[in-house]
Protein backbone atom coordinates (compact mmCIF):
# COMPACT_ATOMS: atom_id res chain seq x y z
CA UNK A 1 -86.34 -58.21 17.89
CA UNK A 2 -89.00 -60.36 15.82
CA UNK A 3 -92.38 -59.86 16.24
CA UNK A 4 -94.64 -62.20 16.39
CA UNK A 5 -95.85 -60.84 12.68
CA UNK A 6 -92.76 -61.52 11.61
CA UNK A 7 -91.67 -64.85 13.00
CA UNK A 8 -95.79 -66.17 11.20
CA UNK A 9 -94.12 -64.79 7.77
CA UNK A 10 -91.32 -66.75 8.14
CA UNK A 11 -93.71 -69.99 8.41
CA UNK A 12 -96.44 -68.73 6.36
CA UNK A 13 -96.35 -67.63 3.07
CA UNK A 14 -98.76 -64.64 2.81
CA UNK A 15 -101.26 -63.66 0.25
CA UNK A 16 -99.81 -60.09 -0.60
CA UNK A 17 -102.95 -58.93 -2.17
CA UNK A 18 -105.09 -60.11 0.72
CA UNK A 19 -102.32 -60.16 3.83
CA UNK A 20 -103.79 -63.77 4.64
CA UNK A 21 -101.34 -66.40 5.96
CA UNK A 22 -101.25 -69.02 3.69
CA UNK A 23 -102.37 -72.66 4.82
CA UNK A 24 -100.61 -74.49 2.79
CA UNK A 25 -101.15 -78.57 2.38
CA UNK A 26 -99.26 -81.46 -0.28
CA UNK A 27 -101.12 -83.85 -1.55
CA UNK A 28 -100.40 -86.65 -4.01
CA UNK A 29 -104.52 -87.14 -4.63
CA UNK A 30 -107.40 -85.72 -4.26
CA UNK A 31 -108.42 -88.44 -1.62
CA UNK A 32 -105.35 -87.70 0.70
CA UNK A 33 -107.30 -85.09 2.43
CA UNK A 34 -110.74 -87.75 3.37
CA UNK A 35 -110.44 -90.57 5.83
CA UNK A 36 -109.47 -94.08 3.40
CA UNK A 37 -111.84 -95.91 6.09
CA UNK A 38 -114.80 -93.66 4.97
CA UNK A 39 -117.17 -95.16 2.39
CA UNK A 40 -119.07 -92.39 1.64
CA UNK A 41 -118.46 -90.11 -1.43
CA UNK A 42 -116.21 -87.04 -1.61
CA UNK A 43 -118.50 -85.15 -0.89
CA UNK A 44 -119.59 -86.31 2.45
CA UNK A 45 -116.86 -87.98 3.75
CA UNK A 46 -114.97 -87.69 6.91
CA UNK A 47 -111.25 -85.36 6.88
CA UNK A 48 -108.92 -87.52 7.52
CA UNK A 49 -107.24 -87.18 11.03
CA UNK A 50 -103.65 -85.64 10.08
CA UNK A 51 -105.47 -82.91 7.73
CA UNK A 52 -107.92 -82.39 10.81
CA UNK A 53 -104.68 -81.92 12.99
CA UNK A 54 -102.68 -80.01 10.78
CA UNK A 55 -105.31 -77.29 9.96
CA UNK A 56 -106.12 -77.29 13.96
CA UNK A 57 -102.11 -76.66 14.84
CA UNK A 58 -101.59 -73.89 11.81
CA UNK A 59 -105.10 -71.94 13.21
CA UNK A 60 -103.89 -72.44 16.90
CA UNK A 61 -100.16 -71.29 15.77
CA UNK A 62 -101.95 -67.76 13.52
CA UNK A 63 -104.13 -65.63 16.04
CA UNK A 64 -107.78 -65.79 15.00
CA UNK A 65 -107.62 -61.95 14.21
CA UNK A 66 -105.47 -62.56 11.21
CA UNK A 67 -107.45 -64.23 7.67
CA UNK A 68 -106.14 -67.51 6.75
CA UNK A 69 -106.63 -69.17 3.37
CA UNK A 70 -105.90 -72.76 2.45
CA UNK A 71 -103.92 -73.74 -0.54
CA UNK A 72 -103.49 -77.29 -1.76
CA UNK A 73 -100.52 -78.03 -3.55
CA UNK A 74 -100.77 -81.35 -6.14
CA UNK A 75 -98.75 -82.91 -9.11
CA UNK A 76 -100.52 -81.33 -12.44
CA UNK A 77 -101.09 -85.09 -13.49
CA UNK A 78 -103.91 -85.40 -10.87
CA UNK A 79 -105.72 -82.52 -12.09
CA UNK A 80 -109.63 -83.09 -12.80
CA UNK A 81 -111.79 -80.25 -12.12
CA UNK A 82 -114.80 -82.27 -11.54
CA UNK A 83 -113.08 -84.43 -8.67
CA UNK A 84 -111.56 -80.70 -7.26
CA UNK A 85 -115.08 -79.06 -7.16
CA UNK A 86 -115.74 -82.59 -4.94
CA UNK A 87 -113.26 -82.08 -2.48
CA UNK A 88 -114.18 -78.35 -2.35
CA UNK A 89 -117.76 -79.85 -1.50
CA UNK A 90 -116.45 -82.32 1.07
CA UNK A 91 -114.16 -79.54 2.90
CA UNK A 92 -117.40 -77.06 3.00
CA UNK A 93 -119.86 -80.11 4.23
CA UNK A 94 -117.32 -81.07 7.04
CA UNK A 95 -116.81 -77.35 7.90
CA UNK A 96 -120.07 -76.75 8.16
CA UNK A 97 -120.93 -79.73 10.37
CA UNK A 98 -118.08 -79.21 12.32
CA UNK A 99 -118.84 -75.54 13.10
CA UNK A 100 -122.34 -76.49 13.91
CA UNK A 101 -121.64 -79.03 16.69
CA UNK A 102 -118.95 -76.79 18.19
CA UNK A 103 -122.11 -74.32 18.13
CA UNK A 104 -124.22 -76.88 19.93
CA UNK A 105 -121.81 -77.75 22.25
CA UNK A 106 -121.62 -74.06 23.39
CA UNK A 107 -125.19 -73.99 23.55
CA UNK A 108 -125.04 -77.35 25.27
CA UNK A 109 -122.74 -75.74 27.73
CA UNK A 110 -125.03 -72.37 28.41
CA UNK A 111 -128.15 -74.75 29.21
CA UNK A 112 -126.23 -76.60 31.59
CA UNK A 113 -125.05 -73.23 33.32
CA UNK A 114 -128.27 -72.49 33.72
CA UNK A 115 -130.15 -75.72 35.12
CA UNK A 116 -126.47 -74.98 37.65
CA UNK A 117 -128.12 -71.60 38.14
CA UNK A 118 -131.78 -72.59 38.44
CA UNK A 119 -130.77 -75.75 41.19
CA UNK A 120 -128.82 -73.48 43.08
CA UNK A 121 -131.56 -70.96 43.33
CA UNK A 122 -134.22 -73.44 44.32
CA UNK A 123 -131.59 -75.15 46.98
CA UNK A 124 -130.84 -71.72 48.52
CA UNK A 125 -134.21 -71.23 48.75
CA UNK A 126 -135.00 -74.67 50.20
CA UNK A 127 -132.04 -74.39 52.93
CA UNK A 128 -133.74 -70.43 53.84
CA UNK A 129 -137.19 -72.37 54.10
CA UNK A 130 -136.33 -74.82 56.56
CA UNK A 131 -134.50 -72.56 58.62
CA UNK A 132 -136.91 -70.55 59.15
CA UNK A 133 -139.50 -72.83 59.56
CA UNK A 134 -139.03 -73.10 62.97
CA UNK A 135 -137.44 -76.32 63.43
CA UNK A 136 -135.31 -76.87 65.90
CA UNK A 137 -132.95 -80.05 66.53
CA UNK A 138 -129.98 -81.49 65.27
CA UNK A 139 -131.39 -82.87 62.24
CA UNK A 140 -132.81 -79.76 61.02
CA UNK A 141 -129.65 -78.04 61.40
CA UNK A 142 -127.67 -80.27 59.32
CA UNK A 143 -130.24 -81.24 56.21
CA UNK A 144 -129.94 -77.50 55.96
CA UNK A 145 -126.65 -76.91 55.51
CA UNK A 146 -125.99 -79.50 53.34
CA UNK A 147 -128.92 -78.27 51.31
CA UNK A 148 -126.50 -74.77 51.44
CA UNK A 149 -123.61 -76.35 50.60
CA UNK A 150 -125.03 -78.43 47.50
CA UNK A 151 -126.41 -75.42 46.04
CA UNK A 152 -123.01 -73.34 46.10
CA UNK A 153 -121.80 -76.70 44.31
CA UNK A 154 -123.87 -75.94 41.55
CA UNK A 155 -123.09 -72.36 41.48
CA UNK A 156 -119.38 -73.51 41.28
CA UNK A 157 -120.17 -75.46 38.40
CA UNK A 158 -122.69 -72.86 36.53
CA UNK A 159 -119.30 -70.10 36.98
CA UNK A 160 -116.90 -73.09 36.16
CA UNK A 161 -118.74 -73.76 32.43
CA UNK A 162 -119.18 -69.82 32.00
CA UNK A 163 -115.69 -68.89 32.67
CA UNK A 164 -113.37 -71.74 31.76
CA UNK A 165 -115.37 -74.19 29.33
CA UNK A 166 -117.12 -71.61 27.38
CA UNK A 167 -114.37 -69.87 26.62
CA UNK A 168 -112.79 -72.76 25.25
CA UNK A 169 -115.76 -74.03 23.04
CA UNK A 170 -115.96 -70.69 21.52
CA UNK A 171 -112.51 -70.19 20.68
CA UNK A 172 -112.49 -73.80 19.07
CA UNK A 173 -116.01 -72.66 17.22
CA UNK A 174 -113.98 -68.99 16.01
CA UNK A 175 -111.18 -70.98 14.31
CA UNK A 176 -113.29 -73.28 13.05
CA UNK A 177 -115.65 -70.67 11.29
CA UNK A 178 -112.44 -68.94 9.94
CA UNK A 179 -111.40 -72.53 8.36
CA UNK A 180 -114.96 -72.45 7.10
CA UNK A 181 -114.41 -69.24 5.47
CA UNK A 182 -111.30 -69.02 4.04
CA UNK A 183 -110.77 -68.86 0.56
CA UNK A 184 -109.30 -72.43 -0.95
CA UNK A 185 -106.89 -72.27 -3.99
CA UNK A 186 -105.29 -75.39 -5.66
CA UNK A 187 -101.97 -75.65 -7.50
CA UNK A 188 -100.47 -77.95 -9.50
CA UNK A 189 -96.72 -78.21 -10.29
């Protein structure tokens, strides 16, 4: 029986002197991998969606604790080292801003678990308060436990971000930082 080792070898090439799985991409120009729609230079322009896609599926497909490294595969006429050490700063710019709003977005996510935390504490609180204040009547009754009830709302929601969106965010943020990271060859046939 395959492993699951084996059955990413027969997808992937691998780098035998490093064991990475090979990302490997065909392009017919250097501007294949940017978005056409982008105006900006090479450096600082958008990935275009279908490169986006395609690295997403291949680091989804190879678990994050195997390395990765990306290969791009062009015709040798195309070959001009000052338009490759471009797209080598375009990929790293992207990378990098990618990676950091993934990172904010987890941040994002941990403030907002909190404030969830801090209203439910102070709603608790307020529904303990005016129970005990010695209030009696229909009125009282009710404001206060729908004062309970919002606040165990909000601790739904803080344990909802902390145990199902977080995890998420970070795992998109880990295989983004390994894209980030991994070494990127070109070849020309």
């Amino acid at each position: 029986m395959k492993t699951k080792y084996d059955r990413l070898r027969h997808l992937y090439d691998v780098n035998d002197a490093t064991g990475a799985f090979v990302i490997q991409l065909l392009i017919a120009r250097y501007t294949d991998l940017f978005n056409d729609l982008d105006p900006a230079p090479m450096r600082r322009r958008d990935l275009d969606t279908s490169v986006v896609d395609y690295f997403d599926a291949c680091s989804s497909e190879i678990p994050l604790n195997y390395s990765i490294e990306l290969s791009f595969v062009a015709p040798k006429e195309i070959f001009d080292g000052d338009k490759e050490s471009r797209v080598r700063a375009g990929l790293a710019t992207w990378l990098d801003f990618t990676a950091n709003k993934a990172k904010g977005a987890i941040f994002e996510s941990l403030k907002r678990a909190l404030q969830y935390v801090g209203a439910f504490v102070l709603l608790i609180i307020g529904s303990f308060v005016l129970r005990n204040a010695g209030l009696d009547g229909f009125a009282v009754e009710t404001i206060s436990e729908g004062i309970s009830i919002g606040s165990w709302v909000f601790l739904w929601e803080a344990f909802a971000i902390i145990f199902f969106k977080l995890h998420k965010l970070v795992k998109q943020y880990r295989k983004i930082a390994r894209i980030r990271n991994a070494p990127i060859s070109f070849r020309y046939n």
